[in-house]
N, C-alpha and C. Protein backbone atom coordinates (compact mmCIF):
# COMPACT_ATOMS: atom_id res chain seq x y z
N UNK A 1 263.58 -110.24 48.17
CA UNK A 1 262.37 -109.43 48.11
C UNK A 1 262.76 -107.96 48.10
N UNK A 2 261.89 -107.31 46.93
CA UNK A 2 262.44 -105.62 47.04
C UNK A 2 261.36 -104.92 47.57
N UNK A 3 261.49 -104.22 48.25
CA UNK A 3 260.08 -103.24 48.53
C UNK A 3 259.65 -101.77 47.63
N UNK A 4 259.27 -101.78 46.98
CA UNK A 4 259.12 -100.52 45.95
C UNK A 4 257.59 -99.71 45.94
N UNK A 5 257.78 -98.83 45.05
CA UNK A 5 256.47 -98.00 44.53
C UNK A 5 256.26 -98.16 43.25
N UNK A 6 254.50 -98.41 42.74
CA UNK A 6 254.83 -98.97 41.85
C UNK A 6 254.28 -97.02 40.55
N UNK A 7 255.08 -97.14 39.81
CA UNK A 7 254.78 -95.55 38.87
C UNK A 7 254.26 -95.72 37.94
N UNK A 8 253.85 -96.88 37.28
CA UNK A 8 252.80 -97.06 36.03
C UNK A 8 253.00 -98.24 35.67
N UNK A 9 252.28 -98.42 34.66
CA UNK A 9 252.34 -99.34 33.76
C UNK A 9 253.42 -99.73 32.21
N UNK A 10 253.21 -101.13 31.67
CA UNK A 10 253.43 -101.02 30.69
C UNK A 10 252.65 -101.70 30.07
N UNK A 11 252.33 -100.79 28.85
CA UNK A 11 251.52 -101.40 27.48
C UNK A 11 252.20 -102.19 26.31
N UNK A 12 251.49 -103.35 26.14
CA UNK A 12 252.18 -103.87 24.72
C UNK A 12 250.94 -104.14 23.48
N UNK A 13 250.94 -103.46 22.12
CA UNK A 13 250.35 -104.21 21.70
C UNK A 13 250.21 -105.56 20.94
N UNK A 14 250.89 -106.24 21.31
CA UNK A 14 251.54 -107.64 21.15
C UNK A 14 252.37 -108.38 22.58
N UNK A 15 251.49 -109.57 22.96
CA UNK A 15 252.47 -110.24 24.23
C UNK A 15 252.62 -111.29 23.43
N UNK A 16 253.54 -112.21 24.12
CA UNK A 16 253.29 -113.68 23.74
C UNK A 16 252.22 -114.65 24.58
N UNK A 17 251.23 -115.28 23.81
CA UNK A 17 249.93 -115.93 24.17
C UNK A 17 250.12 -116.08 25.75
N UNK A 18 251.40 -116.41 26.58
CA UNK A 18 251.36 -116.90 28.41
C UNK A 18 251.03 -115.83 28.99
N UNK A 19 251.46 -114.51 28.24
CA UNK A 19 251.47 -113.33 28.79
C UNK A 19 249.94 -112.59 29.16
N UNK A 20 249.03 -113.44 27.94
CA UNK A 20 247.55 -112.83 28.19
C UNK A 20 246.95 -112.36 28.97
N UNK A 21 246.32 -111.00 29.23
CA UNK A 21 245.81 -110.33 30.52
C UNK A 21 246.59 -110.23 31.31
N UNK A 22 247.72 -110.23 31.25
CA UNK A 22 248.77 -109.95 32.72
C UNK A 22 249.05 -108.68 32.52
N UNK A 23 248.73 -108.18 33.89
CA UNK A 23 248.97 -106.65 33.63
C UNK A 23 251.06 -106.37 34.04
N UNK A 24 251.62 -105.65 33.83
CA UNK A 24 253.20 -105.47 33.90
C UNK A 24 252.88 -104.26 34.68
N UNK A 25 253.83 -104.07 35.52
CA UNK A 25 253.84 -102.83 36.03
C UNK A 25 254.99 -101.99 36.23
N UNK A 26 255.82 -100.83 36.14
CA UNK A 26 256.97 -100.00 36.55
C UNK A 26 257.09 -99.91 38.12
N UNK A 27 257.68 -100.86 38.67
CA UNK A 27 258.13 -100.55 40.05
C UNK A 27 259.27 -99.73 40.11
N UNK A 28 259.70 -98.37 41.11
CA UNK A 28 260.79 -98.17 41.24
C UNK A 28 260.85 -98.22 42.86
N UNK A 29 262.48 -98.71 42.89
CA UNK A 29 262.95 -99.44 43.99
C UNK A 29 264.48 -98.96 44.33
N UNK A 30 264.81 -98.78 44.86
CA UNK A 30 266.61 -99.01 45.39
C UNK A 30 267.16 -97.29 43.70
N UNK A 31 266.60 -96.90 43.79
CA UNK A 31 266.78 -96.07 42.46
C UNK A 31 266.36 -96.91 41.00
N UNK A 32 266.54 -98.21 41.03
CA UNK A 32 265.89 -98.49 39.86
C UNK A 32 264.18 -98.69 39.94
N UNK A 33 263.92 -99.12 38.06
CA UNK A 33 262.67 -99.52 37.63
C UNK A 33 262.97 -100.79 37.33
N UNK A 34 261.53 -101.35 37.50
CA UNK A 34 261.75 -103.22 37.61
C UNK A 34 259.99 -103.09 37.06
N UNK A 35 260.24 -103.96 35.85
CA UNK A 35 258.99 -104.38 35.50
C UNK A 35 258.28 -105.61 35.83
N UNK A 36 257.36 -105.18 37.04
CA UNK A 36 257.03 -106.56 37.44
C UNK A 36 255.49 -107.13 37.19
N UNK A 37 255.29 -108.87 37.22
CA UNK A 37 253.99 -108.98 36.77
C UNK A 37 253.39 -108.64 37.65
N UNK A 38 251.41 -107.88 37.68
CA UNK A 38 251.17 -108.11 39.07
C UNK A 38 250.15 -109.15 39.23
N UNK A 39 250.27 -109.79 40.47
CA UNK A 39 249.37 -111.01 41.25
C UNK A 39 248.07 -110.89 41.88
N UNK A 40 248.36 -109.45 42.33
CA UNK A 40 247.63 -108.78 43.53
C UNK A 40 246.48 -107.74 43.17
N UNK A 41 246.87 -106.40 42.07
CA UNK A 41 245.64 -105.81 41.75
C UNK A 41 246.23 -104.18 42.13
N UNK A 42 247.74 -104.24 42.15
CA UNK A 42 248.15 -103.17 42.55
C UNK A 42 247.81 -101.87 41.32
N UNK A 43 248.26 -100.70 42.39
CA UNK A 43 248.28 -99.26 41.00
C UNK A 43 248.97 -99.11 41.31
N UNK A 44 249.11 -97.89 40.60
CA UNK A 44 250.36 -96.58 40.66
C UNK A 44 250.22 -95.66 41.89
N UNK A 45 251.40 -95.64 42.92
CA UNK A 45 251.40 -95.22 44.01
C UNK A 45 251.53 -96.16 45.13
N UNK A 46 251.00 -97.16 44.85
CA UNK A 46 250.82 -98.24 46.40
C UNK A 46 252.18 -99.02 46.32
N UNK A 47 252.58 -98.85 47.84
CA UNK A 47 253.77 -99.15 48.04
C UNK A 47 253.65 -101.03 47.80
N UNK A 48 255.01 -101.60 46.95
CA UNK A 48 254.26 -103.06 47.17
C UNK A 48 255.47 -104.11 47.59
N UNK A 49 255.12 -105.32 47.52
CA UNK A 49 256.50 -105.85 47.78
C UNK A 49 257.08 -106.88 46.79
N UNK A 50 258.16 -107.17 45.91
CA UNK A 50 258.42 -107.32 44.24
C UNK A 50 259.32 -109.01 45.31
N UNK A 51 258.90 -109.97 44.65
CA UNK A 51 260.02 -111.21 44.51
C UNK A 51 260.40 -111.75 42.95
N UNK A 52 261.67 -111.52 43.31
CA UNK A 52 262.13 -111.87 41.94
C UNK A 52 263.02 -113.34 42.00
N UNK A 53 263.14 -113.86 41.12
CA UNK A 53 264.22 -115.00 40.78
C UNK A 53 263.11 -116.67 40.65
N UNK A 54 263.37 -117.37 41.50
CA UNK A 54 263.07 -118.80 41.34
C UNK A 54 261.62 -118.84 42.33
N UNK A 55 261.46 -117.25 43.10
CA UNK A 55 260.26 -117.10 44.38
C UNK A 55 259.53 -116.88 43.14
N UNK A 56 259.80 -115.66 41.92
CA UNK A 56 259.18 -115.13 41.19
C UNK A 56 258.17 -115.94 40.32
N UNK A 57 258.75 -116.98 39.45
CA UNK A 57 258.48 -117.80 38.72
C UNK A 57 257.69 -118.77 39.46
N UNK A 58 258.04 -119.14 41.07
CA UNK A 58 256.66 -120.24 41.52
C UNK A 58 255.65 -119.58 41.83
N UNK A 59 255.91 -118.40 42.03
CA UNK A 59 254.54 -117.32 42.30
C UNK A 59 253.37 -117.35 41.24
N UNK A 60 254.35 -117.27 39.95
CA UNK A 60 253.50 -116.49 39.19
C UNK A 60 252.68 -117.92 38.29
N UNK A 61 253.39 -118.91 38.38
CA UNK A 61 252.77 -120.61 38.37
C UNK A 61 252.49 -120.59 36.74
N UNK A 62 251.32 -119.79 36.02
CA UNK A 62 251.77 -120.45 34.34
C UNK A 62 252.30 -118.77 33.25
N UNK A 63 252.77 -118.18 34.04
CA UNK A 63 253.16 -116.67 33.55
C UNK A 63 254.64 -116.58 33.64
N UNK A 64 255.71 -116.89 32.67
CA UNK A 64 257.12 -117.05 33.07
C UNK A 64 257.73 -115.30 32.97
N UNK A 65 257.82 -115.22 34.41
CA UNK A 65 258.22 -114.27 34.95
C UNK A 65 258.97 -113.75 35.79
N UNK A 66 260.00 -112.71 35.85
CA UNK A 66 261.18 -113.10 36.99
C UNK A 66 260.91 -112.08 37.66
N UNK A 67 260.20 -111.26 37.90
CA UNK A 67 259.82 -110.31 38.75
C UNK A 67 258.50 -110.24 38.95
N UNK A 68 257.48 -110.01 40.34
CA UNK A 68 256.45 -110.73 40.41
C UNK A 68 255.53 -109.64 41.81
N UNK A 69 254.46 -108.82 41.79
CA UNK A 69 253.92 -107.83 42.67
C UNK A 69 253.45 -108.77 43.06
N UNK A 70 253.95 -109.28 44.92
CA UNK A 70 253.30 -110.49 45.19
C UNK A 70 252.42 -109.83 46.23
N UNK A 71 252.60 -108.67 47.35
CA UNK A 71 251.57 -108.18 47.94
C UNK A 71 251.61 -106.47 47.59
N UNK A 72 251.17 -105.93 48.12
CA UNK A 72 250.29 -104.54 48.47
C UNK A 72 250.75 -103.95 49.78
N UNK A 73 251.43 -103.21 50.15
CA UNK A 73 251.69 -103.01 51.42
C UNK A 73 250.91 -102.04 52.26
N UNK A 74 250.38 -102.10 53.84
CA UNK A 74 250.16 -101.35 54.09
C UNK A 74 250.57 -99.91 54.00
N UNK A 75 249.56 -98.60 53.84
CA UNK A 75 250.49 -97.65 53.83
C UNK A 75 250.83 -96.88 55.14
N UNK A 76 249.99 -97.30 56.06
CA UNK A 76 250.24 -97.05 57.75
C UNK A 76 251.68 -98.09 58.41
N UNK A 77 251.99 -98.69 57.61
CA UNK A 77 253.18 -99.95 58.09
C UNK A 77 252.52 -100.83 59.22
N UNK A 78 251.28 -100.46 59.63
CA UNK A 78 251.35 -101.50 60.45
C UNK A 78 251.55 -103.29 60.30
């Protein structure tokens, strides 16, 4: 699990049909950007929390995806 911020989006005008309505988003994390799907309803700015690999793909259930905005984090940390 990475914990990041997410800085925008990405636009395509062409996905492939699984991809439909899934919004992608620019997380940056650890110094990188990670384009992840989101689950949750995140924007730009809200800190979130990214699972990637084999968590990613059962998350995201019919969207094959290896990086995956699975929550929203508080921004108080509590």
């Amino acid at each position: 699990m990475i914990i990041g911020t997410v800085t925008g989006a990405v636009w395509a005008t062409r996905k492939a049909p699984c991809l439909g309505g899934q919004t992608l988003l620019v997380v940056e994390a650890e110094g990188k950007r990670i384009v992840a799907a989101d689950q949750v309803g995140a924007g730009t700015g809200d800190r979130v929390l990214v699972v990637t690999g084999t968590a990613a793909a059962r998350f995201s259930m019919e969207t094959p995806a290896d990086a995956v905005v699975a929550a929203i984090l508080d921004p108080e940390g509590r």
